[in-house]
C-alpha atoms as a PDB file:
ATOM      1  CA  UNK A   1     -20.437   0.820  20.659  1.00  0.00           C
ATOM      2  CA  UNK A   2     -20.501   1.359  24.542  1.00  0.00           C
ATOM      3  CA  UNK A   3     -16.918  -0.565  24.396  1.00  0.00           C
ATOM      4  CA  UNK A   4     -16.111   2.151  21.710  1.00  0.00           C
ATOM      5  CA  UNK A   5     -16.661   4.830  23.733  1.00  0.00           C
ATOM      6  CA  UNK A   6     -15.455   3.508  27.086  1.00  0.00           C
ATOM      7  CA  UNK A   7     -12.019   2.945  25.593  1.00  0.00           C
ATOM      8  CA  UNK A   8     -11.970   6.616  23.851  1.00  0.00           C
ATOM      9  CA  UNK A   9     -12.866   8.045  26.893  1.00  0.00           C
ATOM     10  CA  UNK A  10     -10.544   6.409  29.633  1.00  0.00           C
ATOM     11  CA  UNK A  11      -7.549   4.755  27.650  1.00  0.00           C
ATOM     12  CA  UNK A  12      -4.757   7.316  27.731  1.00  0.00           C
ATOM     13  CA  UNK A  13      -2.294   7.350  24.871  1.00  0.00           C
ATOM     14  CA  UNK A  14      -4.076   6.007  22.457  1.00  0.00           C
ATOM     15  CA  UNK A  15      -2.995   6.119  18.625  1.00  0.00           C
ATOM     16  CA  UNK A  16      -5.028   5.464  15.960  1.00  0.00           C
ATOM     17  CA  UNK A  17      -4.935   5.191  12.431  1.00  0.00           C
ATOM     18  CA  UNK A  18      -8.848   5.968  11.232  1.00  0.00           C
ATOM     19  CA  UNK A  19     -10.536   5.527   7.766  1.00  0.00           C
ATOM     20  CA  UNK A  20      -9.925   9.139   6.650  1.00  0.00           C
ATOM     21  CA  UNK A  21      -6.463   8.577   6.393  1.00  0.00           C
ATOM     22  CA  UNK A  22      -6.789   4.893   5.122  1.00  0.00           C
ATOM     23  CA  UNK A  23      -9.297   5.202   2.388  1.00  0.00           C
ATOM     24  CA  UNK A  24      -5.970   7.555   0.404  1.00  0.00           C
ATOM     25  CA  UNK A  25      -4.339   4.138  -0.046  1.00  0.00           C
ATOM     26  CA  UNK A  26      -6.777   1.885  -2.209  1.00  0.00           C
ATOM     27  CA  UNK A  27      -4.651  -0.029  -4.680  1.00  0.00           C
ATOM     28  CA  UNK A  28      -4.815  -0.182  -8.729  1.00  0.00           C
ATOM     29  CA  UNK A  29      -5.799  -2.987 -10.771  1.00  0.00           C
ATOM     30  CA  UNK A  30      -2.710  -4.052 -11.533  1.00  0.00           C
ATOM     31  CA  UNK A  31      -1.449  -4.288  -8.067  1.00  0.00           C
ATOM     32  CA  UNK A  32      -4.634  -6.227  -7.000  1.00  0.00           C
ATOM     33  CA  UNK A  33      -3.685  -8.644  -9.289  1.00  0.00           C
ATOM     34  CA  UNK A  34      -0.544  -9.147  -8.433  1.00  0.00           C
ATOM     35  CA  UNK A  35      -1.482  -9.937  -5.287  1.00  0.00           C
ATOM     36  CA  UNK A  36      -3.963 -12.502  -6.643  1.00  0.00           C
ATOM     37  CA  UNK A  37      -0.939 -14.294  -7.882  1.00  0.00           C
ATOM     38  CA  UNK A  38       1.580 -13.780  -5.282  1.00  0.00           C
ATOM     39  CA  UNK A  39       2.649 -17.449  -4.442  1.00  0.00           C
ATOM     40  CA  UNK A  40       5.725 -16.897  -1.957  1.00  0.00           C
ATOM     41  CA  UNK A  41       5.315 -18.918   0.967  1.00  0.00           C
ATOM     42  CA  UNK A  42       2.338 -19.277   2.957  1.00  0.00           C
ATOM     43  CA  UNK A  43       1.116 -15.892   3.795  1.00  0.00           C
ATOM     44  CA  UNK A  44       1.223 -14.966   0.614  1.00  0.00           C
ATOM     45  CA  UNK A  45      -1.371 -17.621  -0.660  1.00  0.00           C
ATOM     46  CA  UNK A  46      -3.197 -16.559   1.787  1.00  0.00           C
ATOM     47  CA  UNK A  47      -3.479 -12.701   0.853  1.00  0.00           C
ATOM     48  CA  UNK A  48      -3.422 -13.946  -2.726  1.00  0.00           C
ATOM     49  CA  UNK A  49      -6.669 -15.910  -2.074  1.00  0.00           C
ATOM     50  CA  UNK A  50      -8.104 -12.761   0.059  1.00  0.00           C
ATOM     51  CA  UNK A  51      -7.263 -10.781  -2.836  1.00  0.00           C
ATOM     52  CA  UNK A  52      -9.031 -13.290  -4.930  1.00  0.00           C
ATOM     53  CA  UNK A  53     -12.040 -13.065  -2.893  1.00  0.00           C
ATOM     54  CA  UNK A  54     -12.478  -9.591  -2.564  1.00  0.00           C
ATOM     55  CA  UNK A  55     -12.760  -9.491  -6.491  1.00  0.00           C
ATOM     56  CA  UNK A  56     -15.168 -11.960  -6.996  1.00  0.00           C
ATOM     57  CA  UNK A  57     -17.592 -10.087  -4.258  1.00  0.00           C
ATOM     58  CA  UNK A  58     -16.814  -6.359  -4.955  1.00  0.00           C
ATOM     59  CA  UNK A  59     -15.452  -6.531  -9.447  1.00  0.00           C
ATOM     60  CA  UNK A  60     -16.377  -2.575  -9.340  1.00  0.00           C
ATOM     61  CA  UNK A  61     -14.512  -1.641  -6.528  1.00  0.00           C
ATOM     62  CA  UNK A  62     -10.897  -1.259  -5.192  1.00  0.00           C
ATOM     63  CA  UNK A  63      -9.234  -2.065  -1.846  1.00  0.00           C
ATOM     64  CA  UNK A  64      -7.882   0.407   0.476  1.00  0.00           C
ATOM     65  CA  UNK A  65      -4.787  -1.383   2.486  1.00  0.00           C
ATOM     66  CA  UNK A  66      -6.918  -0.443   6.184  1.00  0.00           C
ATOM     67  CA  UNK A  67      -5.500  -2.871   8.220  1.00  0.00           C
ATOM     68  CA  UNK A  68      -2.026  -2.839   6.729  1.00  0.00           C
ATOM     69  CA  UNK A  69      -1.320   0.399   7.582  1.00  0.00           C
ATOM     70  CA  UNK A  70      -2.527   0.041  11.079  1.00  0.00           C
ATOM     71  CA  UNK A  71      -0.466  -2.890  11.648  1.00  0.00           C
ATOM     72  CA  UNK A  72       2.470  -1.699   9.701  1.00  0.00           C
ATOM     73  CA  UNK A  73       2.258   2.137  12.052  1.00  0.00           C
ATOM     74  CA  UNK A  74       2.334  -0.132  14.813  1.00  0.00           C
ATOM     75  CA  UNK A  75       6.342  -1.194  14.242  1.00  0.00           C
ATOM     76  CA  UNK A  76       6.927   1.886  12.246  1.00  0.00           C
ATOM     77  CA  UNK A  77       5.299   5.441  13.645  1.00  0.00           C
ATOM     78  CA  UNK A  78       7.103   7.621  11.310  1.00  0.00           C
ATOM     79  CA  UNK A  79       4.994   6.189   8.164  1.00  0.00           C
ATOM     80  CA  UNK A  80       1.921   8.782   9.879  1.00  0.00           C
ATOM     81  CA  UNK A  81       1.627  12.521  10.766  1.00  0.00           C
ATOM     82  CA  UNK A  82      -0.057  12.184  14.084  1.00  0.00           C
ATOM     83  CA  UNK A  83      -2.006  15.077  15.709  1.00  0.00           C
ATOM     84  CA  UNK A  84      -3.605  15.157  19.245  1.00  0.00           C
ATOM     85  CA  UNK A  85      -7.400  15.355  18.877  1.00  0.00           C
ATOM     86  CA  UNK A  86     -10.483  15.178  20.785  1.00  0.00           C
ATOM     87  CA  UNK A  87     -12.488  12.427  19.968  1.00  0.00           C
ATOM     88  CA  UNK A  88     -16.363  11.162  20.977  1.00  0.00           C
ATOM     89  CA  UNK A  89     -18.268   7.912  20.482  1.00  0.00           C
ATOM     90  CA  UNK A  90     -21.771   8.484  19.352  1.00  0.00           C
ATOM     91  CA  UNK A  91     -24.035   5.900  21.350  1.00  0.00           C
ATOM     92  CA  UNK A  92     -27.064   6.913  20.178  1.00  0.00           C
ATOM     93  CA  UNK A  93     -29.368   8.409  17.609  1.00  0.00           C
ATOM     94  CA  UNK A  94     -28.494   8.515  14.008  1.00  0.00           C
ATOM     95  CA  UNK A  95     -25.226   8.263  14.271  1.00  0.00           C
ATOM     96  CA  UNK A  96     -24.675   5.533  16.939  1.00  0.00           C
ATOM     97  CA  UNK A  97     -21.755   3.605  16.050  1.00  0.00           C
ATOM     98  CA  UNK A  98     -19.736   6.625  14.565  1.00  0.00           C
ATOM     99  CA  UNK A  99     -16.541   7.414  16.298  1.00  0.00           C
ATOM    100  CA  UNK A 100     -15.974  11.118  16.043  1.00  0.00           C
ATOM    101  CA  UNK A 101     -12.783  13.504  15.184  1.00  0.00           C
ATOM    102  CA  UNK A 102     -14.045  16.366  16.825  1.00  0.00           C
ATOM    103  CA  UNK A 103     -11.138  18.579  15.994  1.00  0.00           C
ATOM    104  CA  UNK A 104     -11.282  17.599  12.304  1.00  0.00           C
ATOM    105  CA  UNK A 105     -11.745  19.972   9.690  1.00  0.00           C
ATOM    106  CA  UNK A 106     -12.611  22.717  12.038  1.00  0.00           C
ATOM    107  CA  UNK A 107     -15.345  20.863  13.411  1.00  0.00           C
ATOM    108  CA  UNK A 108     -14.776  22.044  16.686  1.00  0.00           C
ATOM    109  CA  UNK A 109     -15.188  25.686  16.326  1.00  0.00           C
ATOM    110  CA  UNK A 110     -18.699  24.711  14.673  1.00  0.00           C
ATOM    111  CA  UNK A 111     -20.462  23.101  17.722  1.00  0.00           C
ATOM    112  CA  UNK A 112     -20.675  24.777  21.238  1.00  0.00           C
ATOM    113  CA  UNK A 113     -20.702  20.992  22.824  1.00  0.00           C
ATOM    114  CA  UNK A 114     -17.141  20.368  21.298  1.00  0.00           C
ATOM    115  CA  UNK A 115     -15.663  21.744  24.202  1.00  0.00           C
ATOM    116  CA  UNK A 116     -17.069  19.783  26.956  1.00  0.00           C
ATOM    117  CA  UNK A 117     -15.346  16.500  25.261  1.00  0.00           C
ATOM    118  CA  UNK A 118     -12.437  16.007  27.202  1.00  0.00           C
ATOM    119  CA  UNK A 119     -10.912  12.288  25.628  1.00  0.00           C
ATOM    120  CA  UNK A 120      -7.945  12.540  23.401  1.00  0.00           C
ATOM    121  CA  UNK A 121      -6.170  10.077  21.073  1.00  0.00           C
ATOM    122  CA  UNK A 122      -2.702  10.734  18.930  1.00  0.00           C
ATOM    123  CA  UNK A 123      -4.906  10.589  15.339  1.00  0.00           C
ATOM    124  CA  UNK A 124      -3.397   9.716  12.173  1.00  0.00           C
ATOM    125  CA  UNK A 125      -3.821  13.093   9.958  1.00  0.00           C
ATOM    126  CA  UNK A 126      -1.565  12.176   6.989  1.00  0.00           C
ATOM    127  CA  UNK A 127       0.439   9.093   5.210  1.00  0.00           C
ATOM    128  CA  UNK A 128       2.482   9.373   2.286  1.00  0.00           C
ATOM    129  CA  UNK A 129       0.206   7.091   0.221  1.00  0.00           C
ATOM    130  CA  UNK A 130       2.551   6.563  -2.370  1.00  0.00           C
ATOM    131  CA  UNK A 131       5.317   5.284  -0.531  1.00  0.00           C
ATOM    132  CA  UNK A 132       3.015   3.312   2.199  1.00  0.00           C
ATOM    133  CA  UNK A 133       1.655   1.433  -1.047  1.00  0.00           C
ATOM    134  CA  UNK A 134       5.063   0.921  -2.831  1.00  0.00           C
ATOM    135  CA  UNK A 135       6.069  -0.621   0.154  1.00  0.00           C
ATOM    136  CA  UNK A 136       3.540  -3.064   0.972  1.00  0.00           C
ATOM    137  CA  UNK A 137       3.504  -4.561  -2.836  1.00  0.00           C
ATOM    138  CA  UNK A 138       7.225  -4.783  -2.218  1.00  0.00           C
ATOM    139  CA  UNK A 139       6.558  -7.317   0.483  1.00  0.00           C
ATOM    140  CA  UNK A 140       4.825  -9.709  -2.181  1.00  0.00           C
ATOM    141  CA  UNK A 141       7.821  -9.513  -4.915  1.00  0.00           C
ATOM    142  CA  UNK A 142       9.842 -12.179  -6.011  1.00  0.00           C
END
């Protein structure tokens, strides 16, 4: 957490891609399991057999592609609307851990504190989830 915070607070230019913007990409059933079978070369076992694992532990639930994106904005910046924002690392209390978007929402104009925050990150604020999707699957066609 104190790594967390140092890095949001002295790192300049800093993008990131954060779980508000990557929980609008979980995929359906049918892609999941089409990734289960994907048997292209090597990587592909290997995000077949992730694939496989993840619906053995969670059968009720859906994954979001987080990673994916993150790696994927990382060679390709246009897939992400991108706003400057103010963020804070909570390190203690309730909410240690939490990594803050203080401009969010309208957050800011809510809490008299928001303005003494000073770090900033480029934030992912939007992804075209359709098209982020469609284009990951396509990497795992024959």
């Amino acid at each position: 957490v104190e790594a967390a915070d140092v890095m949001f607070s002295s790192i300049q230019n800093l993008e990131c891609v954060g779980a508000d913007v990557t929980h609008r990409l979980p995929l359906s059933l049918e892609q999941l399991d089409a990734l289960c079978t994907c048997d292209i070369d090597g990587v592909s076992r290997q995000i077949a057999r992730l694939a496989r694992l993840w619906r053995e532990a969670t059968p009720d639930r859906l994954p979001a592609l987080h990673d994916p994106l993150a790696v994927y904005y990382a060679a390709h910046p246009e897939v992400c609307r991108m706003r400057v924002q103010r963020i804070k690392v909570e390190t203690e209390g309730v909410c240690r851990g939490l990594t803050l978007n203080v401009d969010a929402y309208g957050k800011a104009n809510m809490n008299p504190e928001a303005n003494k925050i000073k770090s900033v990150a480029l934030v992912a604020c939007d992804v075209d989830a359709e098209d982020f999707v469609a284009t990951f699957m396509s990497l795992f066609e024959r």
